[in-house]
C-alpha atoms as a PDB file:
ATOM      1  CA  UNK A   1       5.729  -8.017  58.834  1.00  0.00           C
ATOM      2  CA  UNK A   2       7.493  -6.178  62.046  1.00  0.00           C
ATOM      3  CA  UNK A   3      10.575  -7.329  62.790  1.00  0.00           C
ATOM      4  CA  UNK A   4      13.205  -5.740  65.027  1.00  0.00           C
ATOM      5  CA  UNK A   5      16.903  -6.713  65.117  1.00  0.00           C
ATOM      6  CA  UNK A   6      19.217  -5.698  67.836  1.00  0.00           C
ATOM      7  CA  UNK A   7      22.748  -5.612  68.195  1.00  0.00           C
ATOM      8  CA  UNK A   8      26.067  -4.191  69.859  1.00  0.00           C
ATOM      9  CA  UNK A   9      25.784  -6.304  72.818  1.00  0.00           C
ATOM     10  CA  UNK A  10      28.671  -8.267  74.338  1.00  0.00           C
ATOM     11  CA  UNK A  11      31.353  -8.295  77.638  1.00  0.00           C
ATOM     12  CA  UNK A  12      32.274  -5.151  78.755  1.00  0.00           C
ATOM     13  CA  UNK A  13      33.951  -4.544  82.126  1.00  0.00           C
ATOM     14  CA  UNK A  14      32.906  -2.378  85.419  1.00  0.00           C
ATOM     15  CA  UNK A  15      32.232   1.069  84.531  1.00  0.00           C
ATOM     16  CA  UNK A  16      33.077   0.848  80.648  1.00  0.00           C
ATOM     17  CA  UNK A  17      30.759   1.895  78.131  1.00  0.00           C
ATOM     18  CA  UNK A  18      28.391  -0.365  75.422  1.00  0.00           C
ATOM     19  CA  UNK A  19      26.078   0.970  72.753  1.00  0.00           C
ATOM     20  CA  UNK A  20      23.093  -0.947  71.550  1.00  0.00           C
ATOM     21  CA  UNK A  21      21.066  -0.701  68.664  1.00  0.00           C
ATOM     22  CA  UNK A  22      17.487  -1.883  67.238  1.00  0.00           C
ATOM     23  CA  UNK A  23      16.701  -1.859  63.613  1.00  0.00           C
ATOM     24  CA  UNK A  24      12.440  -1.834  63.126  1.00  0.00           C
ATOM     25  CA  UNK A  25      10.997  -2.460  59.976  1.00  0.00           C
ATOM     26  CA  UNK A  26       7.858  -3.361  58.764  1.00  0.00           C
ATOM     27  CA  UNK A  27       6.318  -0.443  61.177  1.00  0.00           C
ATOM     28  CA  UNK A  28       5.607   3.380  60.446  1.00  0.00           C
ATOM     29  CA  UNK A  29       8.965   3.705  63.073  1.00  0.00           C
ATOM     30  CA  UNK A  30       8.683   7.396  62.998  1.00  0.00           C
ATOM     31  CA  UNK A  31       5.224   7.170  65.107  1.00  0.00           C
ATOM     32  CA  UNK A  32       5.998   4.640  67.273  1.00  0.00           C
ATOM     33  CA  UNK A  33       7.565   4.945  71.223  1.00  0.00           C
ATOM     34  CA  UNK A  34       9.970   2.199  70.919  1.00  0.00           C
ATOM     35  CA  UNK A  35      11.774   0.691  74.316  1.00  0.00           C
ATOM     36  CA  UNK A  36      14.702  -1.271  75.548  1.00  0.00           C
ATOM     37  CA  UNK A  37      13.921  -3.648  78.326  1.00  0.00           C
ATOM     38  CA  UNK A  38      16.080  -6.323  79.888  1.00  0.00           C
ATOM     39  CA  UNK A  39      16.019  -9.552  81.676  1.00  0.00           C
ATOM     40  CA  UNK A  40      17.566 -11.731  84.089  1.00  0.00           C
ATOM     41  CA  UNK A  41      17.353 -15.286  84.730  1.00  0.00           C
ATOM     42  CA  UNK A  42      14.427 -15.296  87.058  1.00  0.00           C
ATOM     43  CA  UNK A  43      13.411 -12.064  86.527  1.00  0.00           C
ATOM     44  CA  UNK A  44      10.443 -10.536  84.616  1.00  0.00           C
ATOM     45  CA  UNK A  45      11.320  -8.439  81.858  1.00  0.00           C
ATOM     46  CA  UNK A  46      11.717  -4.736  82.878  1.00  0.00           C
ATOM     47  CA  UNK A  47      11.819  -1.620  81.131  1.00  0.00           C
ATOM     48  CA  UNK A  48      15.054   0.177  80.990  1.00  0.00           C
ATOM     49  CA  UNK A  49      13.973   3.217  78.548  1.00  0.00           C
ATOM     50  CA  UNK A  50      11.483   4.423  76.058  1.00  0.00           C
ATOM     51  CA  UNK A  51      11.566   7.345  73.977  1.00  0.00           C
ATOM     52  CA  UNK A  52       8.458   8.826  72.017  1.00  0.00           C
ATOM     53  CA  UNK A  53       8.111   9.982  68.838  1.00  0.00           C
ATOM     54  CA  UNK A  54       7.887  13.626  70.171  1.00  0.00           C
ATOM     55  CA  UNK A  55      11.421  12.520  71.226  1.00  0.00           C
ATOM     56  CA  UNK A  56      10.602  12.263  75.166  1.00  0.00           C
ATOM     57  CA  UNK A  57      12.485   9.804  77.179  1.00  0.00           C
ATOM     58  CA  UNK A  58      11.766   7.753  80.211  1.00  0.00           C
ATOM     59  CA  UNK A  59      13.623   6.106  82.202  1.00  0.00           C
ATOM     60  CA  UNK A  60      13.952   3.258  84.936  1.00  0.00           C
ATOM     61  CA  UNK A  61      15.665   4.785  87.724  1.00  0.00           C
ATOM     62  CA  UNK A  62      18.274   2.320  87.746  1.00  0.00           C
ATOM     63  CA  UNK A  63      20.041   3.951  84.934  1.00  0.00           C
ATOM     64  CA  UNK A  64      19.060   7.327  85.077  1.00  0.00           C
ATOM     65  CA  UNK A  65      22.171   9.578  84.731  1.00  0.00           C
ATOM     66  CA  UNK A  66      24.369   6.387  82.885  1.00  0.00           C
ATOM     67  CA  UNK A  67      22.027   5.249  79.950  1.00  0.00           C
ATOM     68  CA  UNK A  68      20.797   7.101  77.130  1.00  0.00           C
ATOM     69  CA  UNK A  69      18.120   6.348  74.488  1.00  0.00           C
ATOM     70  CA  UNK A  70      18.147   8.265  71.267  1.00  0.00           C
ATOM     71  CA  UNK A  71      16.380   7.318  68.010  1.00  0.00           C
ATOM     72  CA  UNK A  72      16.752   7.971  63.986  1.00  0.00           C
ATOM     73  CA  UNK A  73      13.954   7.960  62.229  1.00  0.00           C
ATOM     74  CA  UNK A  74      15.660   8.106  58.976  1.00  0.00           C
ATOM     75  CA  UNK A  75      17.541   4.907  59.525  1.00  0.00           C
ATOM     76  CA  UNK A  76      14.576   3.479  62.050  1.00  0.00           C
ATOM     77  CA  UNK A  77      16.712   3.098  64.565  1.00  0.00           C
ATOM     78  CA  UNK A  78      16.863   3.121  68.294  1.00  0.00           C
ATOM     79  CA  UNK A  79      19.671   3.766  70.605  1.00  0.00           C
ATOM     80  CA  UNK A  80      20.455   2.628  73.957  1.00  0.00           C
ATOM     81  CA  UNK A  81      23.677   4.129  75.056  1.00  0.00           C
ATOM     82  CA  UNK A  82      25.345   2.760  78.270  1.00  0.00           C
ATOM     83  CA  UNK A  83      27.515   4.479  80.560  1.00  0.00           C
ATOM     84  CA  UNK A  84      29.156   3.205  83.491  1.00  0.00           C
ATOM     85  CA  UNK A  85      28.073   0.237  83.723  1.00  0.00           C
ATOM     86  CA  UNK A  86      28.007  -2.208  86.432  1.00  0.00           C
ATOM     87  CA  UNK A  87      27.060  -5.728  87.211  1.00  0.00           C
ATOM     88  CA  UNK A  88      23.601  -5.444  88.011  1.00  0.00           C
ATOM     89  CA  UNK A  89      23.387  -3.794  84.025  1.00  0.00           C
ATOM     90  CA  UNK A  90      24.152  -7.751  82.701  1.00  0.00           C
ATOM     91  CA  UNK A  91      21.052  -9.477  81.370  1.00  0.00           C
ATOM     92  CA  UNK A  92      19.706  -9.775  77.881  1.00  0.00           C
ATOM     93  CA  UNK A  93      18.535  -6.521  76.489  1.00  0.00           C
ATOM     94  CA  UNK A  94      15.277  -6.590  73.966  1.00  0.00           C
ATOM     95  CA  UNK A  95      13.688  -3.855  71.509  1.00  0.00           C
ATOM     96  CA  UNK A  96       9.947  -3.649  71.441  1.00  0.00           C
ATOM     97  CA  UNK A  97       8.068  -1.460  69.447  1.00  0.00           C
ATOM     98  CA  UNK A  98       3.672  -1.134  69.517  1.00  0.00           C
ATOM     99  CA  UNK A  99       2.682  -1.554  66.160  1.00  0.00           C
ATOM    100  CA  UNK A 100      -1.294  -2.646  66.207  1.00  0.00           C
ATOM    101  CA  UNK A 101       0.251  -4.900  68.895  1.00  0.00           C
ATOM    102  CA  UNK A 102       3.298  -4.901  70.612  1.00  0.00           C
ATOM    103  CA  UNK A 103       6.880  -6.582  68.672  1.00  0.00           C
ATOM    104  CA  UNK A 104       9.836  -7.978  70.051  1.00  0.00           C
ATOM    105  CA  UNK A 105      13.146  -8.829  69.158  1.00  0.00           C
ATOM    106  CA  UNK A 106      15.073 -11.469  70.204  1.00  0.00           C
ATOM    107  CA  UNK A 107      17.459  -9.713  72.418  1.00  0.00           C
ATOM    108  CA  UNK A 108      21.357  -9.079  72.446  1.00  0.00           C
ATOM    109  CA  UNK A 109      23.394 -10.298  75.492  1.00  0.00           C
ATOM    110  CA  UNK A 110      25.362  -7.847  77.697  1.00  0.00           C
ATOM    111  CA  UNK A 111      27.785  -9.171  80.205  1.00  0.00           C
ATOM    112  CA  UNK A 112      29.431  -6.867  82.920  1.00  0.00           C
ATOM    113  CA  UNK A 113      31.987  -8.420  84.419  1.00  0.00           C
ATOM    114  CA  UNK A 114      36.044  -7.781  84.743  1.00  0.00           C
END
């Protein structure tokens, strides 16, 4: 069975910094182009950042230049690093990795606000 587990969210003011991170197992992680998206009330989910198992990253253009996604296979983990952050970054932030189909987790809260 998949299952993904993120953490590291929380409050964090104007232009501070937050690291998140997604624990997969169940999935041969090392293969797989796992992403961070995030939500708003109202709002479809959106991607923030992906990153390949070649180690190529994409990302939204929101956050280019203030985010960064990084993995490790050996602990099959992925990274979202946030920089700078502001208060259009708050939402609920979810893993998602394809594996045969596509896995979610169930999402860590991040609040911007001072």
């Amino acid at each position: 069975q998949v299952r993904l587990v993120e953490s590291g969210g929380g409050l964090v003011q104007p232009g501070g910094s937050l690291r998140l991170s997604c624990v997969v197992s169940g999935a041969n992680f090392r293969i797989t182009t796992p992403g961070w998206y995030r939500q708003t009330p109202g709002s479809e989910r959106e991607l923030v950042a992906n990153i390949s198992s070649g180690g190529s990253s994409n990302y939204a253009d929101s956050v280019k230049g203030r985010f960064t996604i990084s993995r490790d296979n050996a602990r099959q983990t992925v990274y979202l690093h946030m920089d700078n952050v502001a208060s259009e970054d708050t939402g609920v932030y979810y893993c998602r990795v394809y594996w045969r189909r596509e896995f979610w987790g169930r999402g860590t809260q991040v609040t911007v606000s001072s």
